[in-house]
Protein backbone atom coordinates (compact mmCIF):
# COMPACT_ATOMS: atom_id res chain seq x y z
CA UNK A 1 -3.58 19.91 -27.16
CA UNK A 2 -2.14 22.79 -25.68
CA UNK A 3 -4.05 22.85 -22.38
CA UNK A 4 -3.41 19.32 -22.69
CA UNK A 5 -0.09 19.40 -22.15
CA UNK A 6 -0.28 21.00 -18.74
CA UNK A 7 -3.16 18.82 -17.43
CA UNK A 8 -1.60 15.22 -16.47
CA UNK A 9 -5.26 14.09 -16.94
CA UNK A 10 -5.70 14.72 -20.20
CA UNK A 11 -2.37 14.43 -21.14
CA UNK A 12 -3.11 10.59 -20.16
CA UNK A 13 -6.16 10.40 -21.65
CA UNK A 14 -4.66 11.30 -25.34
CA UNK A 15 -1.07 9.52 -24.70
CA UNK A 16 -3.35 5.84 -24.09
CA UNK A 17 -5.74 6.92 -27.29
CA UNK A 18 -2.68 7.35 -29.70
CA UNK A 19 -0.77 4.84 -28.42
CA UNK A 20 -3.80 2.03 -28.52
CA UNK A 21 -4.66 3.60 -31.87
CA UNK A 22 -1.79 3.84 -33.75
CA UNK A 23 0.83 1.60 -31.95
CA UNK A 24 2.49 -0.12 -35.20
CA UNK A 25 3.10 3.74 -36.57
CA UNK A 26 4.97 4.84 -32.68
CA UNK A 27 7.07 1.58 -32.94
CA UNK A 28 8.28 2.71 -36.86
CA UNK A 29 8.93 6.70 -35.35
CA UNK A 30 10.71 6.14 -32.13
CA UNK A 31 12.60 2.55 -33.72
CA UNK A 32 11.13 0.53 -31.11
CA UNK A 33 12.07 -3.48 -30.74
CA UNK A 34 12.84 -6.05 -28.88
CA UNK A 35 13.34 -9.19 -30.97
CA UNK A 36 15.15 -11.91 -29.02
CA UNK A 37 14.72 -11.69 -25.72
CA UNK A 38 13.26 -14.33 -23.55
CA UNK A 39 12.10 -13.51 -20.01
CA UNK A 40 13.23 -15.98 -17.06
CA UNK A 41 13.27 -15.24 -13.91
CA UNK A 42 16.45 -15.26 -12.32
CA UNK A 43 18.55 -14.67 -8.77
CA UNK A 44 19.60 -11.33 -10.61
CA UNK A 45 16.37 -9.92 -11.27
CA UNK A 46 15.09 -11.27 -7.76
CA UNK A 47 18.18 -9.09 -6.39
CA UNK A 48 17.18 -6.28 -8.78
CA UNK A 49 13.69 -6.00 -7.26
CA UNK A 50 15.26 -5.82 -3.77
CA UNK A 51 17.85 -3.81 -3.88
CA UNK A 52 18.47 -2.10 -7.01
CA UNK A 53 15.20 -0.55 -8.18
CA UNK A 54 15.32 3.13 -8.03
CA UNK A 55 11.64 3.82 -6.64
CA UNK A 56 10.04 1.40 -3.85
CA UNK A 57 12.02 -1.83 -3.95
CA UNK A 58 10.22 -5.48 -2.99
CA UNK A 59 11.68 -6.61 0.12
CA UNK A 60 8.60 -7.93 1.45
CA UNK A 61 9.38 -12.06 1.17
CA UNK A 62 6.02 -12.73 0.61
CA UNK A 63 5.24 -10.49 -2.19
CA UNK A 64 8.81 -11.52 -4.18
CA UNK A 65 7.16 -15.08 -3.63
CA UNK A 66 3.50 -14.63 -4.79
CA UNK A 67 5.33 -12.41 -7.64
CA UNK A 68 7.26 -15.57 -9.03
CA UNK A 69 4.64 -18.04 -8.73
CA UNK A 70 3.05 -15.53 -11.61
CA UNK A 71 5.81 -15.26 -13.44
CA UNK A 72 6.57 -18.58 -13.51
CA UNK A 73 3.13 -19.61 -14.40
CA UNK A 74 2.52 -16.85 -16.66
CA UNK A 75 5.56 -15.53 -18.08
CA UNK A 76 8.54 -17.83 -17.96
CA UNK A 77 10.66 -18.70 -20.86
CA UNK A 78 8.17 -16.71 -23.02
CA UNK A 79 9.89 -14.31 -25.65
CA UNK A 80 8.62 -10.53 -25.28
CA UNK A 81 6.67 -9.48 -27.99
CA UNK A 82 3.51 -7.62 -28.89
CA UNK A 83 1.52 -10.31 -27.85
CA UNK A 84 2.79 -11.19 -25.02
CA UNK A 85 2.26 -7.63 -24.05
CA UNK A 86 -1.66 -7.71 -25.08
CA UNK A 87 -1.99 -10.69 -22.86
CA UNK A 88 -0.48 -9.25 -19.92
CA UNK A 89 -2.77 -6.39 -20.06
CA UNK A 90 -5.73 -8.11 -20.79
CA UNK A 91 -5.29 -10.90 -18.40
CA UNK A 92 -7.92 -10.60 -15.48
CA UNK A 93 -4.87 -10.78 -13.13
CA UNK A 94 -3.76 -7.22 -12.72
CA UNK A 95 -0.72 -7.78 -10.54
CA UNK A 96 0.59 -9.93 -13.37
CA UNK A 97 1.19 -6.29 -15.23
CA UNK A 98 3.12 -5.26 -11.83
CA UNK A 99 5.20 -8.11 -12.32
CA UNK A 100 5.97 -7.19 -16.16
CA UNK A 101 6.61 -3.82 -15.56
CA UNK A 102 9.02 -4.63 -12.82
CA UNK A 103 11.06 -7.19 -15.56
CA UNK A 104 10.89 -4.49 -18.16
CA UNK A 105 12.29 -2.10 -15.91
CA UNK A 106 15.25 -5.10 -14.76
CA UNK A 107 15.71 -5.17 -19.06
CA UNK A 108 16.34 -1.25 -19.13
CA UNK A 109 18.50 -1.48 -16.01
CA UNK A 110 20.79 -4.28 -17.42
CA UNK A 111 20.82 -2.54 -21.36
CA UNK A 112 19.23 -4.89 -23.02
CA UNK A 113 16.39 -2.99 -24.15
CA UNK A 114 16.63 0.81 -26.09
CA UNK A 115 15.17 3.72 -23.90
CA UNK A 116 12.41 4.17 -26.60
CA UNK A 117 11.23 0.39 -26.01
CA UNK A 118 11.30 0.96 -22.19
CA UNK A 119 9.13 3.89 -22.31
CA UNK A 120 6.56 2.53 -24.63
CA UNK A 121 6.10 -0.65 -23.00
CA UNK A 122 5.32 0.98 -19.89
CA UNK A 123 3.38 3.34 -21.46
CA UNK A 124 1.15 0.83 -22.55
CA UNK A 125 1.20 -1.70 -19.47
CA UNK A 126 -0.67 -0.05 -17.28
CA UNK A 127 0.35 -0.50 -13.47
CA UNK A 128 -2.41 -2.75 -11.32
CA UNK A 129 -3.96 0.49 -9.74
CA UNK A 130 -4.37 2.86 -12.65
CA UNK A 131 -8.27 4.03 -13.51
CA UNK A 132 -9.05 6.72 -15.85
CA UNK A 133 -12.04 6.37 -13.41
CA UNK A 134 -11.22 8.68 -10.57
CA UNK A 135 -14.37 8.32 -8.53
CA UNK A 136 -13.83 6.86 -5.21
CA UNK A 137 -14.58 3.62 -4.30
CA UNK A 138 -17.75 4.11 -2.09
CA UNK A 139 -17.25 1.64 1.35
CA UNK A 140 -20.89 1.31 2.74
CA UNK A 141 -20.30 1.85 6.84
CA UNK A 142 -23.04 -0.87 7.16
CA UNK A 143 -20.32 -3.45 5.62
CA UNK A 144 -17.66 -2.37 7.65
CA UNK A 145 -20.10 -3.58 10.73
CA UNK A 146 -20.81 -6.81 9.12
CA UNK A 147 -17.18 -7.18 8.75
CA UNK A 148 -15.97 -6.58 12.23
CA UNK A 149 -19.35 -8.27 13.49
CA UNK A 150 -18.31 -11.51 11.58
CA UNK A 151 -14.54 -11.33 12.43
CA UNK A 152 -15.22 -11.17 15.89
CA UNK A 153 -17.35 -14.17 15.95
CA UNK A 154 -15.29 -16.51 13.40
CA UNK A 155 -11.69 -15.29 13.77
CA UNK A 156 -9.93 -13.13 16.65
CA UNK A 157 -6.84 -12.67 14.97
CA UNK A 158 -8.30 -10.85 11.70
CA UNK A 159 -10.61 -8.66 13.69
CA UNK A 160 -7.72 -7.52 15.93
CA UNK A 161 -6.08 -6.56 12.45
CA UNK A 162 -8.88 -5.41 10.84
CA UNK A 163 -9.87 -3.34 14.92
CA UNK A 164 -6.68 -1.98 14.50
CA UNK A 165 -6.72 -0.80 10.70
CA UNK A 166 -10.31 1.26 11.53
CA UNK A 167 -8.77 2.84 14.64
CA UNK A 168 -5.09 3.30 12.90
CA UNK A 169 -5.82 3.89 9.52
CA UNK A 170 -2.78 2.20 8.90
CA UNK A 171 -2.09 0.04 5.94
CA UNK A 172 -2.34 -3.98 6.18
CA UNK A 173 1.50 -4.75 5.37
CA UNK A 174 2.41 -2.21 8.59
CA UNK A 175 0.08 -4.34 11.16
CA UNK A 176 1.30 -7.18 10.10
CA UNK A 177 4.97 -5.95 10.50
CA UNK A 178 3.84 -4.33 14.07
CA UNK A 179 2.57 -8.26 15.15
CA UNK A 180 5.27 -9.91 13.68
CA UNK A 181 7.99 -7.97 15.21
CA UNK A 182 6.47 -7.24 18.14
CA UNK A 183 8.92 -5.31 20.46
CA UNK A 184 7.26 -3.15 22.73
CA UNK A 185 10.03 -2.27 25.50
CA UNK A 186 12.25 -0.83 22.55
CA UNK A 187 13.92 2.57 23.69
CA UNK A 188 14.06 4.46 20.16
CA UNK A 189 15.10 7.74 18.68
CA UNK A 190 12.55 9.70 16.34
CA UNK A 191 15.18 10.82 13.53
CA UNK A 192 15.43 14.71 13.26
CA UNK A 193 13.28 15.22 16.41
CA UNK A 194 15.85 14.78 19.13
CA UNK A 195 12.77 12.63 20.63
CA UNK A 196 13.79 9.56 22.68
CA UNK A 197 10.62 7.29 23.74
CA UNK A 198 9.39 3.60 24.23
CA UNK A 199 8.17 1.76 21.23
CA UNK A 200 4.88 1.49 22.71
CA UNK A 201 3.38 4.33 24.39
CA UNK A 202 -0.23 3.89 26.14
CA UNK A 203 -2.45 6.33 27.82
CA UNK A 204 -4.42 4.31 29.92
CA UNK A 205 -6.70 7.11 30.98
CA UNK A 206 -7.56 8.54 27.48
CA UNK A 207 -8.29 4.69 26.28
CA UNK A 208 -5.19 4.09 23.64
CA UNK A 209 -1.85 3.29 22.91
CA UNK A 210 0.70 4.50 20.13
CA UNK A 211 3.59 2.20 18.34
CA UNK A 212 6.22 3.66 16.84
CA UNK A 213 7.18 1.90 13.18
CA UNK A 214 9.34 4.51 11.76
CA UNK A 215 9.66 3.38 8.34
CA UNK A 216 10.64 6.08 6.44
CA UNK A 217 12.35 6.45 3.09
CA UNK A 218 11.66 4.64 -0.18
CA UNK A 219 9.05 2.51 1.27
CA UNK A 220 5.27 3.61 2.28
CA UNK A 221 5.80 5.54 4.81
CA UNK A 222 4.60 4.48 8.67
CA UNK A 223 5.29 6.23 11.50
CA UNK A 224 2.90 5.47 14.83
CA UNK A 225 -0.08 3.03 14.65
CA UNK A 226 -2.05 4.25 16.65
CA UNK A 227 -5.11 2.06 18.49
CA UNK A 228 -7.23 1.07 21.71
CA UNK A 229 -6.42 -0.39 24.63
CA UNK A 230 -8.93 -3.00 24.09
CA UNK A 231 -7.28 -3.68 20.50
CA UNK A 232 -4.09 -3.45 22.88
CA UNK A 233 -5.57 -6.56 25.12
CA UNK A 234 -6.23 -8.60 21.96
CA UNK A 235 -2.95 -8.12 20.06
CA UNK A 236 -1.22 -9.21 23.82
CA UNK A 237 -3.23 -12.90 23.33
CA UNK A 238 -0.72 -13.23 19.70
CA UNK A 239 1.67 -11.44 19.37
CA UNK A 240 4.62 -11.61 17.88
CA UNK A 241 3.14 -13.34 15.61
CA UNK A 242 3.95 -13.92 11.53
CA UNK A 243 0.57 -13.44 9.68
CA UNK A 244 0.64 -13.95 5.47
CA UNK A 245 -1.18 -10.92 4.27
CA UNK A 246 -2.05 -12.83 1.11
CA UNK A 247 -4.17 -14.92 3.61
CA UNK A 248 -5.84 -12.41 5.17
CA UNK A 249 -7.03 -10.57 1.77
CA UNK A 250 -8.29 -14.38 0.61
CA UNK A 251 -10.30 -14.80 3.80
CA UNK A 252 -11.57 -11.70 3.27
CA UNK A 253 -12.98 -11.93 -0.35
CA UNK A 254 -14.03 -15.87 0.43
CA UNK A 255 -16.17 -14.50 3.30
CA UNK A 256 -17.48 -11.53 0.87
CA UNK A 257 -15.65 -9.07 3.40
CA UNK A 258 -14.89 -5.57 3.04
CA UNK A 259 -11.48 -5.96 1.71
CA UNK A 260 -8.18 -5.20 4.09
CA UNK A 261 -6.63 -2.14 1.30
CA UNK A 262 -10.07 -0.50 2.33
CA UNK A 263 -10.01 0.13 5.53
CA UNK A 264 -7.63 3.00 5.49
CA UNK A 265 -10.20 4.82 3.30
CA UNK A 266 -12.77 4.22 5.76
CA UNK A 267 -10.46 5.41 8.43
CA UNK A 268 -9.56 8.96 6.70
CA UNK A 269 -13.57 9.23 5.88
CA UNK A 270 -14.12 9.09 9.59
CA UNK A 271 -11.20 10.60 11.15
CA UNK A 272 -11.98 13.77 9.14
CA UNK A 273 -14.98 14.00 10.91
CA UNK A 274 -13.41 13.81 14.49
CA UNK A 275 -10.07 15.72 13.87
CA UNK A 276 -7.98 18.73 11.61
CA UNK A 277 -7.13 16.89 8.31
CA UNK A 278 -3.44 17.80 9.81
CA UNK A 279 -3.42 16.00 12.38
CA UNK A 280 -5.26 12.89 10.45
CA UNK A 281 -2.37 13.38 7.96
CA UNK A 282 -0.13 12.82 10.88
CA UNK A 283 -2.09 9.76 12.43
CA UNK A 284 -2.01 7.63 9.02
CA UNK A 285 1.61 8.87 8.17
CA UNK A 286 0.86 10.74 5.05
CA UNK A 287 4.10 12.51 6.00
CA UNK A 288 4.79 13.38 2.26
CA UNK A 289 1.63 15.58 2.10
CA UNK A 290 3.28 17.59 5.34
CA UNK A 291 6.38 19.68 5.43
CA UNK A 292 7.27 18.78 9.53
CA UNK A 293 9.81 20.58 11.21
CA UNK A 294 11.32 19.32 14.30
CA UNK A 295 9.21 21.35 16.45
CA UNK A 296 6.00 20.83 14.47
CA UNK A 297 6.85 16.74 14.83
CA UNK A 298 6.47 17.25 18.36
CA UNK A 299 3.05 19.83 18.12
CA UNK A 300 1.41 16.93 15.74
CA UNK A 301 2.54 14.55 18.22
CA UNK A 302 0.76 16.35 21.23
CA UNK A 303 -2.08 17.43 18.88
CA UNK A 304 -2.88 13.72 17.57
CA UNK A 305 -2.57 12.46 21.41
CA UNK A 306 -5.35 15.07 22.21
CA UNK A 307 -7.55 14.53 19.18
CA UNK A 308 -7.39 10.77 19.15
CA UNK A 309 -9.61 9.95 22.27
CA UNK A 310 -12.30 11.52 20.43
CA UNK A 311 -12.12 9.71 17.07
CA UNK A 312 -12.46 6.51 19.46
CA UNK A 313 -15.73 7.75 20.88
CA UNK A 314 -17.00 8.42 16.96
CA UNK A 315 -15.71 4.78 16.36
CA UNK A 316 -17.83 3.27 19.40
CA UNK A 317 -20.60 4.85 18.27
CA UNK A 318 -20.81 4.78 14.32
CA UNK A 319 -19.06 1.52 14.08
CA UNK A 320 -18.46 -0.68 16.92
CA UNK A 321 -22.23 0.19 17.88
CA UNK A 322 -21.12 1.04 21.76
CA UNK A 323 -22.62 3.68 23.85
């Protein structure tokens, strides 16, 4: 117990045994309850999730829709008890715990539920992506061919996403926001860099363009996507265009697809091989594992512009089959 308690591992691992094995006894100790209330989901809690919520808030209009069609199916105008709880965790529906946890935390913002009762509940409502399982998801390269080999021949617009992903390593969500608001003549400042540039940068002679996202701040970060000029010629035939990511994901698992959350993993797994894990860091905007000064921004900047023609070539090669 005592090395325990400075390993968040196995700290986890005994919190979930006692609290699955000897729940009714933690609700006596710590006075837990919450008799009476009813969950509905109202324009206050909708406003909660989008602006009030301390960590990353839901402004995205098509998650704070596909998150009320499950509560409304699931969850309205039940009362919040133990077995409403059980269900939620059990049900094969993981973002339906998301969408509990985010209520519970609306119930501890608003008073209405003790400090004791917040933290047990979402102690034991797990959040969609926790796994006691840490071993990595292995992505089979051969599938990630099939994929793009299929997109390309049954729909232009996903394998321009999914192109772009592989080459970016950025995250679904930010592509999407890239195509939809589509701006590349922008003249914008990089915050604490003293850097003024265009939106879209290209390098016609290295093969590849840059777009600058800058979202920063409480959100997942994204800072440049960068990507081909090819993927460049194909986004040109859309864009702007508004794309429901929620689509994309279904298409995906309909067509037995590798999945669009995956492709970033595949990107780091092959960028790593091309590039300094720095300046891969700096590519897919992992800016929180980097301490950047102002004068480092710009060094990464240079660096990933140097380094990027040559994960391209690795690309061609290993995935695109190209010579």
């Amino acid at each position: 117990l005592a090395v325990a308690k400075d390993d968040e591992y196995l700290k986890n691992v005994i919190l979930r045994f006692v609290v699955q094995e000897f729940r009714e006894d933690l609700k006596k100790m710590l006075g837990i309850s919450f008799a009476g209330i009813v969950l509905h989901w109202t324009d206050d809690f909708e406003q909660f999730l989008a602006e009030r919520k301390k960590r990353r808030k839901v402004k995205d209009p098509e998650t704070l829709k596909y998150y009320k069609s499950l509560f409304k199916k699931y969850l309205e105008s039940r009362e919040l008890s133990e077995e409403l709880i059980d269900y939620v965790v059990n049900h094969p529906n993981k973002w339906l715990r998301n969408v509990l946890r985010h209520y519970i935390q609306y119930l501890y913002f608003r008073r209405r539920i003790s400090p004791e009762t917040f933290g047990w509940i979402m102690e034991v409502v797990p959040s969609r992506g926790y796994r006691l399982d840490v071993r990595p998801y292995q992505i089979s390269l051969e599938d990630v061919k099939k994929t793009l080999d299929y997109l390309r021949e049954h729909h232009k617009v996903y394998y321009a996403l999914y192109q772009v992903m592989v080459e970016s390593g950025a995250r679904l969500v930010h592509v999407l926001k890239m195509v939809e608001e589509w701006s590349p003549d922008d003249v914008v400042e990089i915050p604490g860099t003293g850097i003024v540039t265009r939106r879209l940068v290209c390098f016609e002679e290295k093969g590849f363009c840059r777009y600058y996202m800058g979202l920063r701040g409480p959100e997942k970060p994204c800072e440049w996507i960068y990507f081909s000029i090819s993927s460049l010629s194909i986004l040109q035939t859309f864009v702007p265009k508004h794309i429901n990511r929620h689509q994309v994901r279904k298409y995906a698992k309909r067509h037995g697809l590798v999945l669009p959350k995956y492709m970033r993993k595949v990107a780091w797994r092959l960028m790593i091989k091309a590039m300094s894990r720095e300046v891969t860091r700096f590519i897919q905007s992992r800016l929180g594992e980097l301490k950047i000064s102002e004068a480092r921004y710009e060094d990464l900047l240079s660096e990933a512009d140097q380094a990027y023609p040559l994960y391209l070539q690795h690309l061609k090669k290993d995935v695109f089959n190209e010579i």
